[in-house]
Protein backbone atom coordinates (compact mmCIF):
# COMPACT_ATOMS: atom_id res chain seq x y z
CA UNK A 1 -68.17 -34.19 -42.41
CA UNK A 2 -70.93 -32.18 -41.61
CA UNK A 3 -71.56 -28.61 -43.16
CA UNK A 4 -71.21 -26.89 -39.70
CA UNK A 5 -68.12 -28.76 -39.21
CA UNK A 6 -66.65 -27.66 -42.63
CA UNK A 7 -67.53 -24.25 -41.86
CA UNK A 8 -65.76 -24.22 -38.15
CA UNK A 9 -62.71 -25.75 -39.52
CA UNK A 10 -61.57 -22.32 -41.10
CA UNK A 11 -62.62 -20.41 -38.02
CA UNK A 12 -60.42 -22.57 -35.44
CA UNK A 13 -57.50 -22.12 -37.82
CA UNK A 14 -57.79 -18.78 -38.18
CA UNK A 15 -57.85 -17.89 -34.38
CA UNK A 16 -54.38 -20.90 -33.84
CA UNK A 17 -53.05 -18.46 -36.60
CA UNK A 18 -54.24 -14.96 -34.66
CA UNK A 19 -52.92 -17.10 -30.93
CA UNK A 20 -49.39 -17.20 -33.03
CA UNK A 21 -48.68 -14.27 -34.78
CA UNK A 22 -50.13 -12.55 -31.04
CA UNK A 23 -47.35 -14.63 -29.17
CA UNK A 24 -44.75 -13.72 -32.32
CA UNK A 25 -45.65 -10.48 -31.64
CA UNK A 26 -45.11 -10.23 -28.41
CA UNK A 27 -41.56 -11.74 -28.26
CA UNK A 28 -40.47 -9.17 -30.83
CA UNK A 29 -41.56 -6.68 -28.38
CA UNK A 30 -39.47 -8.44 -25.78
CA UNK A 31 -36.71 -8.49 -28.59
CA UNK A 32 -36.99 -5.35 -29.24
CA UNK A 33 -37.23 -3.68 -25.24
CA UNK A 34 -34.63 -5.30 -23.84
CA UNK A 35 -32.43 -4.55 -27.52
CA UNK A 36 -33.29 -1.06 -26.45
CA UNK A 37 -32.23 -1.80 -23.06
CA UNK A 38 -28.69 -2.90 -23.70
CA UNK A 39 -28.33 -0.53 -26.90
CA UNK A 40 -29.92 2.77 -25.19
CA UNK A 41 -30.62 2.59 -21.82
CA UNK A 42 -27.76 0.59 -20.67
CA UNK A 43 -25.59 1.18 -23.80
CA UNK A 44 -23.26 3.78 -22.35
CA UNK A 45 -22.29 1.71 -19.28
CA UNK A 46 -21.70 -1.83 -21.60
CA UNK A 47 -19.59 0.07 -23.70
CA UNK A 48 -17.59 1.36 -21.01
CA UNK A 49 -17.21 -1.78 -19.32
CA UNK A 50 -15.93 -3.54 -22.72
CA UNK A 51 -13.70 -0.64 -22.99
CA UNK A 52 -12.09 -1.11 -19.90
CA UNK A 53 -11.54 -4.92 -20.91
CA UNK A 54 -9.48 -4.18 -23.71
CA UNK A 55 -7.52 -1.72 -21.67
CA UNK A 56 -4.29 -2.19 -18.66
CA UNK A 57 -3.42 -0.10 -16.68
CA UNK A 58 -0.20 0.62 -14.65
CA UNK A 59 0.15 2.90 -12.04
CA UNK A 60 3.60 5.42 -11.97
CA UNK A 61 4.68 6.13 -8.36
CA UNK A 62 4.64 9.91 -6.92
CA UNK A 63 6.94 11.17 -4.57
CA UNK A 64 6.16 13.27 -0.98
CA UNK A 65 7.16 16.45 -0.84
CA UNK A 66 10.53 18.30 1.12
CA UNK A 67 10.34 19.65 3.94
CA UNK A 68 13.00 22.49 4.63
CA UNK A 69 13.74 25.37 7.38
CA UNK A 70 13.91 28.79 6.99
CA UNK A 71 17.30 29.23 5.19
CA UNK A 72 15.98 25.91 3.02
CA UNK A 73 18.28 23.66 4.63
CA UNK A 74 16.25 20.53 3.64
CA UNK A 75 14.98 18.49 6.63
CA UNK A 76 13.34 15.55 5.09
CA UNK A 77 13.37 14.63 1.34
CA UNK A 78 12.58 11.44 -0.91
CA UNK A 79 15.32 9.91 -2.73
CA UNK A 80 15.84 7.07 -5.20
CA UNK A 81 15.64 3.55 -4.04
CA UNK A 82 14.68 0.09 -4.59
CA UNK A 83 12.13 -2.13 -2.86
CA UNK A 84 11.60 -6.03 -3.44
CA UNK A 85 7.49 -7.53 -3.20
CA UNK A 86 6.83 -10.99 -2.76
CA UNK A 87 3.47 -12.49 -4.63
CA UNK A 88 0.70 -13.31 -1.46
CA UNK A 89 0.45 -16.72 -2.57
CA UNK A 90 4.69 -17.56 -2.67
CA UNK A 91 3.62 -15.87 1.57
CA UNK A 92 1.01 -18.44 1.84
CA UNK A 93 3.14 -21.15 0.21
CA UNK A 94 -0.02 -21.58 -2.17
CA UNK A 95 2.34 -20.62 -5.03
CA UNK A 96 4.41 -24.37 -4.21
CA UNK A 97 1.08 -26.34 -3.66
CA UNK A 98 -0.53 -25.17 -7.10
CA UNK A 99 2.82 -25.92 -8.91
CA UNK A 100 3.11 -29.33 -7.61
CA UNK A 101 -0.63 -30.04 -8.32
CA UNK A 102 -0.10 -29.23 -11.85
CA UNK A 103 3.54 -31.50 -12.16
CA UNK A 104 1.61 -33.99 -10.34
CA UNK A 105 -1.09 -34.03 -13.10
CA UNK A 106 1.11 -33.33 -16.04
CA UNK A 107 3.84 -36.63 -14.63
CA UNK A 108 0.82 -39.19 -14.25
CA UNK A 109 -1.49 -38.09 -17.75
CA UNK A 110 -4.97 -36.92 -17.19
CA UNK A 111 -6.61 -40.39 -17.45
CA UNK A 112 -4.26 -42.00 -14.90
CA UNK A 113 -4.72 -38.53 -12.39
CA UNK A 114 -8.89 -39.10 -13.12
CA UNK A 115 -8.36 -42.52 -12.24
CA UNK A 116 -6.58 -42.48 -9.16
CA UNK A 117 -7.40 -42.70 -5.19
CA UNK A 118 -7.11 -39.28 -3.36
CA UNK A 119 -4.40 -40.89 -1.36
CA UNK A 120 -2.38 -41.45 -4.25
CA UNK A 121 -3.35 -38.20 -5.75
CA UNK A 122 -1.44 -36.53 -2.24
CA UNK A 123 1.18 -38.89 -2.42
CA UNK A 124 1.94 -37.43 -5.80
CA UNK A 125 1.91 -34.07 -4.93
CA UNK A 126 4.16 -33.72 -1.98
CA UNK A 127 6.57 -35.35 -4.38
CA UNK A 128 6.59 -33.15 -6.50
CA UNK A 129 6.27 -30.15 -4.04
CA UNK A 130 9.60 -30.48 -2.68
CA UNK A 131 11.68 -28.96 -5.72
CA UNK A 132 8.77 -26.01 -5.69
CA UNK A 133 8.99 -25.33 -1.70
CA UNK A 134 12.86 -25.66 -1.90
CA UNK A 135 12.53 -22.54 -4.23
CA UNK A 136 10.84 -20.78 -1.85
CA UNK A 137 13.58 -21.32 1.08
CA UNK A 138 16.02 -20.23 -1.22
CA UNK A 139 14.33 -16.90 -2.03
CA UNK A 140 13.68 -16.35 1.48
CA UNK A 141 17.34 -16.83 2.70
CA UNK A 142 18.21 -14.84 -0.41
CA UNK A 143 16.27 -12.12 0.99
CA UNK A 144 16.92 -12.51 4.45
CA UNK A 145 20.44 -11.85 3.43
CA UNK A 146 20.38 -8.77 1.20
CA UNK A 147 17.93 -7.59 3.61
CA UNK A 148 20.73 -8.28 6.80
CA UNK A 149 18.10 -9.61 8.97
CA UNK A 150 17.87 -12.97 10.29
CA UNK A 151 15.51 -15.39 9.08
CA UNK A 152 13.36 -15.79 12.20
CA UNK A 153 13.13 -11.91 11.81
CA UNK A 154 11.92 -12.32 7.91
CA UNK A 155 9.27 -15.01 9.16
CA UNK A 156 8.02 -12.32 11.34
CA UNK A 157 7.51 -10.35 8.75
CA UNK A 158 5.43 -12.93 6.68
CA UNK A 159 3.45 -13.68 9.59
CA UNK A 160 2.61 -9.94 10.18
CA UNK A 161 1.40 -9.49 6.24
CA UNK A 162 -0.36 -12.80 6.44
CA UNK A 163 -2.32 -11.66 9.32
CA UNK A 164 -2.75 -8.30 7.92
CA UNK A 165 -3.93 -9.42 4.94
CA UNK A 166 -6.82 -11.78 6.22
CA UNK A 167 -8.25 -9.12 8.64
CA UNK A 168 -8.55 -7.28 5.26
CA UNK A 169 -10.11 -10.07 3.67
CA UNK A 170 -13.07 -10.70 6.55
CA UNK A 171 -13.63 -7.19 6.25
CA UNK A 172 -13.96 -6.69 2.33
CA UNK A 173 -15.62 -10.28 2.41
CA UNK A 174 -17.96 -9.21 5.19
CA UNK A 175 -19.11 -6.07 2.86
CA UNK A 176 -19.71 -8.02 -0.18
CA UNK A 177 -22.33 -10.46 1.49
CA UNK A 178 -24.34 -7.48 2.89
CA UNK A 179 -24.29 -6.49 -0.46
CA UNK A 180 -25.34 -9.65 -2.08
CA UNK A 181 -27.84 -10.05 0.76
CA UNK A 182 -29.22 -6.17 0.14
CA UNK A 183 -29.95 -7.38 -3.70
CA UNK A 184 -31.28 -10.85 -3.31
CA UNK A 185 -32.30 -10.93 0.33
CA UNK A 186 -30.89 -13.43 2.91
CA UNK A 187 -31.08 -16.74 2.08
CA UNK A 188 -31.50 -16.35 -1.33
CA UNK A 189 -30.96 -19.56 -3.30
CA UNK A 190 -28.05 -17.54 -5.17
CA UNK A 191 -25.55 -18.89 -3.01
CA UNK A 192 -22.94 -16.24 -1.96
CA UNK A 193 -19.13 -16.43 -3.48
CA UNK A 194 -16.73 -14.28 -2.30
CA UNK A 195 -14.61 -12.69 -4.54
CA UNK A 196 -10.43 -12.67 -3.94
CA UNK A 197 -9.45 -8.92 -2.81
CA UNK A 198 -6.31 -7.14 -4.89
CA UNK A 199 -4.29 -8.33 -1.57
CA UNK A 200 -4.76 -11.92 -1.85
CA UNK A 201 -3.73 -11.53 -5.68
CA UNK A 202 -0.91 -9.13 -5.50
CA UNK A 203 2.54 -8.78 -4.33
CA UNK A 204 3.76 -7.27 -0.77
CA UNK A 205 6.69 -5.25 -0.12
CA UNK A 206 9.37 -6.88 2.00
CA UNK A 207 12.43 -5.01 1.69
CA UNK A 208 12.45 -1.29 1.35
CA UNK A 209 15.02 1.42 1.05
CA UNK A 210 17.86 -0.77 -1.47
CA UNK A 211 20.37 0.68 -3.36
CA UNK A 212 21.69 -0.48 -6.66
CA UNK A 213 23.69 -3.07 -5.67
CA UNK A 214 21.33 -4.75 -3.11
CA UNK A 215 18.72 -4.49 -5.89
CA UNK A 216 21.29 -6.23 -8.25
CA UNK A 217 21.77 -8.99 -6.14
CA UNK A 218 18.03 -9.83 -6.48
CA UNK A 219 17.33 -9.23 -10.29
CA UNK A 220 18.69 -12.74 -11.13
CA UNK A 221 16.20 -14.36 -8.54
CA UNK A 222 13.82 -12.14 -10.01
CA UNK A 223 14.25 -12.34 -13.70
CA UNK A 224 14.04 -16.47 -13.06
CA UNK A 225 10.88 -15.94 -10.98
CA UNK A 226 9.26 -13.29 -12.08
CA UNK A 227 5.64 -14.74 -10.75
CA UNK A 228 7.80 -14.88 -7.27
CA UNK A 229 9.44 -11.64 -6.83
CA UNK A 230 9.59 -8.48 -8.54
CA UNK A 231 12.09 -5.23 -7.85
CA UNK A 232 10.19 -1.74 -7.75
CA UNK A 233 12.09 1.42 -8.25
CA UNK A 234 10.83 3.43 -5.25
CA UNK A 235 11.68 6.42 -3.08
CA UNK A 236 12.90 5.90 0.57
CA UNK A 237 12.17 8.95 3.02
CA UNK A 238 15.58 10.72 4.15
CA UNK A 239 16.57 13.00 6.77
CA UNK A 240 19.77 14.73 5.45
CA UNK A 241 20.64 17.11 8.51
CA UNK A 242 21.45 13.34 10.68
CA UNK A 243 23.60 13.78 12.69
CA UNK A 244 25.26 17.84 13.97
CA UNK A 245 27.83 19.09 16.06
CA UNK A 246 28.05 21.65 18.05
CA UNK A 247 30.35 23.64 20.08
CA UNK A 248 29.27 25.05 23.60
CA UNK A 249 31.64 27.73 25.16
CA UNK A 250 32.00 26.25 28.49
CA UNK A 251 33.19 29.90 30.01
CA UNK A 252 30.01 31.15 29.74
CA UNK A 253 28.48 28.66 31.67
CA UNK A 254 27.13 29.16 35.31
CA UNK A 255 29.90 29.08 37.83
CA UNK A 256 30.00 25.40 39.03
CA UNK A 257 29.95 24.25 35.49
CA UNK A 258 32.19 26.90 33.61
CA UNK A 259 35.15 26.33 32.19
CA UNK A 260 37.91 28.11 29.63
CA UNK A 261 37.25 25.48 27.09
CA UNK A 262 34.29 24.24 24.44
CA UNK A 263 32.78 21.25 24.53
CA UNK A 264 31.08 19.33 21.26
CA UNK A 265 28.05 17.72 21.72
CA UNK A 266 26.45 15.70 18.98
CA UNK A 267 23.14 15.89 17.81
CA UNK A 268 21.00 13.55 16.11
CA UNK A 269 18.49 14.82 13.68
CA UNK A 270 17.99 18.29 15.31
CA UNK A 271 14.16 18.95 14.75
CA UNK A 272 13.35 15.28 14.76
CA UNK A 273 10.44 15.98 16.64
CA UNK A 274 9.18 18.49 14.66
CA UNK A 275 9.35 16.81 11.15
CA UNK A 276 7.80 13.76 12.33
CA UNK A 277 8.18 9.81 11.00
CA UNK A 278 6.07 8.29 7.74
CA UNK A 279 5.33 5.05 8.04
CA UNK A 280 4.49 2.32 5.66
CA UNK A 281 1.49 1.09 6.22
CA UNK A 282 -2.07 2.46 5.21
CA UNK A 283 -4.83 2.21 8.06
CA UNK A 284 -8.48 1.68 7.84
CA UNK A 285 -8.92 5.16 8.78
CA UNK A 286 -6.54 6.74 6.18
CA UNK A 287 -8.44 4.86 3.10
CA UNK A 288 -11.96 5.88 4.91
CA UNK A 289 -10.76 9.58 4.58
CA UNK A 290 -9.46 9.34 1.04
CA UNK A 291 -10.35 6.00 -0.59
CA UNK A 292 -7.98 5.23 -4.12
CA UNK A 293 -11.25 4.03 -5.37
CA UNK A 294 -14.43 5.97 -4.45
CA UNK A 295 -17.63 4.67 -4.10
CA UNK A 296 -18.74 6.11 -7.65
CA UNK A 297 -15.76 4.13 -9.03
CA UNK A 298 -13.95 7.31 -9.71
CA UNK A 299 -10.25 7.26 -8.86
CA UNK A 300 -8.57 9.55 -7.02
CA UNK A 301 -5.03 9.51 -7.43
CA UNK A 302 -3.92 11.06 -4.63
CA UNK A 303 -5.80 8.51 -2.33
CA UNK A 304 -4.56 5.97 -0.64
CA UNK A 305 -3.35 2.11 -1.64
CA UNK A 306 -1.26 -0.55 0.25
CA UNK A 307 2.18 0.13 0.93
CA UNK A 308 1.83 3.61 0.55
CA UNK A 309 3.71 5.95 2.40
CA UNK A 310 1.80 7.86 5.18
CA UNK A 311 2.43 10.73 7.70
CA UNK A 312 2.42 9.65 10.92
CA UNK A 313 3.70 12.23 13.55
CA UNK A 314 4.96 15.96 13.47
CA UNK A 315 4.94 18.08 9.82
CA UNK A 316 4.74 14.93 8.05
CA UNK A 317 1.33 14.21 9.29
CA UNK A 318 0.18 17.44 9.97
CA UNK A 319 0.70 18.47 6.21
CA UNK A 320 -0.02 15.44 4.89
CA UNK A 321 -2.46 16.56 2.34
CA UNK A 322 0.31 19.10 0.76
CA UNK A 323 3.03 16.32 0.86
CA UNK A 324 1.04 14.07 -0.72
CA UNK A 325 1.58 13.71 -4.51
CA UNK A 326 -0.58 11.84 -6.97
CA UNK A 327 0.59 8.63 -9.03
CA UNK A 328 0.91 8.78 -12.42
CA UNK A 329 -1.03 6.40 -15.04
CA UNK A 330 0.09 4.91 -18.20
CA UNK A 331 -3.12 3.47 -20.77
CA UNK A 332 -2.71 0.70 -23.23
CA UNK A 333 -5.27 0.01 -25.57
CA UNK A 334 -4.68 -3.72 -26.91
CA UNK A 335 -7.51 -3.03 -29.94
CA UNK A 336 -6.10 0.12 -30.96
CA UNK A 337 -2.71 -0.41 -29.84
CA UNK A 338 -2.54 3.10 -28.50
CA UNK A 339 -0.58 4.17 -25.67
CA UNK A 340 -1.73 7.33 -23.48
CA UNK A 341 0.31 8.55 -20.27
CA UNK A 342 -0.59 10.67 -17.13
CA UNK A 343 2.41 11.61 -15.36
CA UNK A 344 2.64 11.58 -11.89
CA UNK A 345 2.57 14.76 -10.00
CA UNK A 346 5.05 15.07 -6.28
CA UNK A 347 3.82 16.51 -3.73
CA UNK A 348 4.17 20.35 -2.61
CA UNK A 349 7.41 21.51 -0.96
CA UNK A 350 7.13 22.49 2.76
CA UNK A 351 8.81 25.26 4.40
CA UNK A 352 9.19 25.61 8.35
CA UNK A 353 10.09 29.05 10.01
CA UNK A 354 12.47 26.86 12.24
CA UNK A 355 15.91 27.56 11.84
CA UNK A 356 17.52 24.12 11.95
CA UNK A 357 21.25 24.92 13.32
CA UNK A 358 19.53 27.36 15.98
CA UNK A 359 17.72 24.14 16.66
CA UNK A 360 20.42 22.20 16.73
CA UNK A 361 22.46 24.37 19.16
CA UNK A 362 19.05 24.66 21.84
CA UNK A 363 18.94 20.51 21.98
CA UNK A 364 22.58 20.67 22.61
CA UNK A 365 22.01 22.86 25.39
CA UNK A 366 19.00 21.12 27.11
CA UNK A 367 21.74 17.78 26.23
CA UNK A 368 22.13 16.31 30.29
CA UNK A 369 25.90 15.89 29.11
CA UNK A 370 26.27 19.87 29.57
CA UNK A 371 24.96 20.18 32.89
CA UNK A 372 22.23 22.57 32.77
CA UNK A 373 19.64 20.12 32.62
CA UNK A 374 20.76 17.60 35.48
CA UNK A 375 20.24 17.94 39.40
CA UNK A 376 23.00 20.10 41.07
CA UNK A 377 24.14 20.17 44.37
CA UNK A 378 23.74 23.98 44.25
CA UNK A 379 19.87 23.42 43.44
CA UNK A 380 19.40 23.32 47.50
CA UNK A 381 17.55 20.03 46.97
CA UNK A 382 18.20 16.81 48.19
CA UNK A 383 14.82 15.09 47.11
CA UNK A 384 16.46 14.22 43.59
CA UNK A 385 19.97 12.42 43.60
CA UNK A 386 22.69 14.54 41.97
CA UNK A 387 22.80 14.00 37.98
CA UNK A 388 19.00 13.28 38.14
CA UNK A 389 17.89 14.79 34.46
CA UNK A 390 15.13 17.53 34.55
CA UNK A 391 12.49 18.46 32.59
CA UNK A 392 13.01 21.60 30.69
CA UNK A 393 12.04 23.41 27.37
CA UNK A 394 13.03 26.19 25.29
CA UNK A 395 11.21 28.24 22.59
CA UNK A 396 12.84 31.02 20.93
CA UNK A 397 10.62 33.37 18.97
CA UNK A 398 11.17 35.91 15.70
CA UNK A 399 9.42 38.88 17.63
CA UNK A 400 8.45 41.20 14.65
CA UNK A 401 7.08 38.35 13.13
CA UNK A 402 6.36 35.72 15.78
CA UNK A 403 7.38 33.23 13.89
CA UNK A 404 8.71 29.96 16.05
CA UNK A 405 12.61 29.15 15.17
CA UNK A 406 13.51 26.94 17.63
CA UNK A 407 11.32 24.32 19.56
CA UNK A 408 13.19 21.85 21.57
CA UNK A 409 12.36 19.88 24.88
């Protein structure tokens, strides 16, 4: 070896040595930037997110506020009752397939199910999905019967939450690809997988507004299948003031019609109008105005989920916002094993300036039954037929106050 060689030797070695402690170097910097990435930067947000891993959640149901008249007669009130939900996949029948895939697999051994044909894979499982789907027919007739409906009538009602719940799921589905193709661009070799929405993995309210003894005559259905059905203590929306009599003097009536007795005339929910009907079902609109889950992620307790209870005509929509209570919250930490609770807060009390046996007493008058409100022959018409009904209303006002006590038409 020649001396130029010996003395280039060192030189070569020392710059391989300089090449790797430069590229050691360098990954510790990587080490250590994206260390202070996830510790720092990002820290907050990781921690929160294995937080809320360790943590379940259950949501306590609120109740709507009561609505009452002047003299606090209450018009509308919730009151203590059951309600059964069904699991979307026992709806879909999904529930019977996977459990007859799985007896399937478990009856032939996981060599013999590897081994064998898809034919005699299928042949397999619809033997073993008869036991499964006969559960199902038996909870639906179980239900069909503590619900009084017929079962053609309960099929309905599948069909409507089946459909209901896939116009969801193009919707939510539809928002999650322009979101994966806002991040990666369209077409992006990350191939887009939609995610299941809390419908498609979470039960659906069937039967509403049970009492104890309907609700008992599910819990044994339920306590067997408790994947199937659960029972939900719930409040069902009631109009006390149902049904009111009242007693016209007939003597003070106009000629033609008067006579020296008093008639009763019944009335059905005097006010009816007024208060309004809730209904059960939570529109696209209603969870655009006040989402249960915001954009931020915040919740907002007060907003709206499925199978909430909603305002849909009269006081019950117009104050929607006061009748509206917020759902409680109940915390369990599995690491710590600490339980915190946020109870749920009802809504605000209502109270109308109507007067609700004034009320009751105008719709009895305006009732065609009385008279008043009908085509007479002493009208000195003969366009409409005698007994035709006529339009008419009647508003009677507080006047120091004007203050409306009586609406009826």
């Amino acid at each position: 070896m020649s001396t130029t060689t010996r003395r280039q030797a060192p030189a070569q070695f020392h710059r391989r040595l300089w090449l790797l402690a430069m590229a050691i170097g360098l990954i510790m910097v990587i080490l250590i930037a994206q260390t202070v990435r996830l510790t720092v930067i990002q820290g907050e947000a990781h921690h929160a997110l294995a937080a809320s891993r360790l943590m379940t959640s259950q949501w306590l149901p609120t109740w709507r506020g009561t609505i009452r008249d002047r003299h606090g007669v209450i018009l509308a009130q919730d009151v203590p009752r059951w309600e059964a939900a069904v699991a979307f996949d026992a709806i879909t029948g999904q529930w019977a397939e996977d459990r007859a895939i799985r007896d399937a697999r478990q009856a032939m051994g996981r060599e013999a199910w590897s081994m064998a044909s898809p034919e005699v894979r299928a042949a397999s499982i619809a033997a073993a999905r008869d036991a499964h789907d006969a559960v199902l027919r038996s909870m639906w007739s179980l239900l069909a019967e503590v619900g009084g409906m017929e079962e053609s009538r309960l099929s309905d009602a599948l069909d409507d939450t089946r459909g209901r719940v896939q116009r969801m799921t193009a919707v939510v589905w539809d928002q999650q690809r322009r979101r994966h193709d806002a991040r990666f661009g369209p077409g992006h070799e990350s191939e887009f997988v939609p995610r299941p929405i809390r419908e498609q993995e979470g039960d659906h309210v069937l039967l509403r507004d049970l009492d104890d003894h309907q609700a008992a005559s599910l819990q044994g259905f339920a306590d067997r299948h408790p994947e199937l059905l659960s029972l939900r203590y719930a409040r069902q929306r009631e109009h006390p003031v149902e049904l009111t009599e009242v007693k016209i003097d007939r003597s003070e009536l106009p000629a033609p019609l008067r006579q020296q007795a008093s008639e009763s005339i019944q009335v059905m929910t005097p006010a009816s109008s007024i208060i309004g009907e809730v209904r059960d079902q939570v529109w696209q609109e209603d969870v655009a105005r006040r989402p249960f889950r915001r954009a931020d992620g915040a919740i907002d307790r007060g907003g709206y989920r499925a199978d909430d209870v909603v305002g849909a005509s009269g006081i019950e929509w117009a104050a929607e916002d006061t009748l509206r209570g917020q759902v409680g919250l109940i915390s369990r930490d599995r690491d710590q094993g600490q339980i915190s609770r946020e109870p749920p807060v009802g809504g605000a009390d209502v109270m109308l300036t109507i007067d609700v046996m004034l009320q009751s007493r105008i719709e009895a008058i305006l009732d065609p039954a009385l008279g008043l409100t009908v085509a007479q022959p002493w009208h000195g018409g003969d366009q409409l037929p005698q007994g035709t009904p006529l339009p008419a209303s009647v508003v009677v006002l507080d006047i120091p106050t004007g203050e409306v006590m009586a609406m009826a038409g």
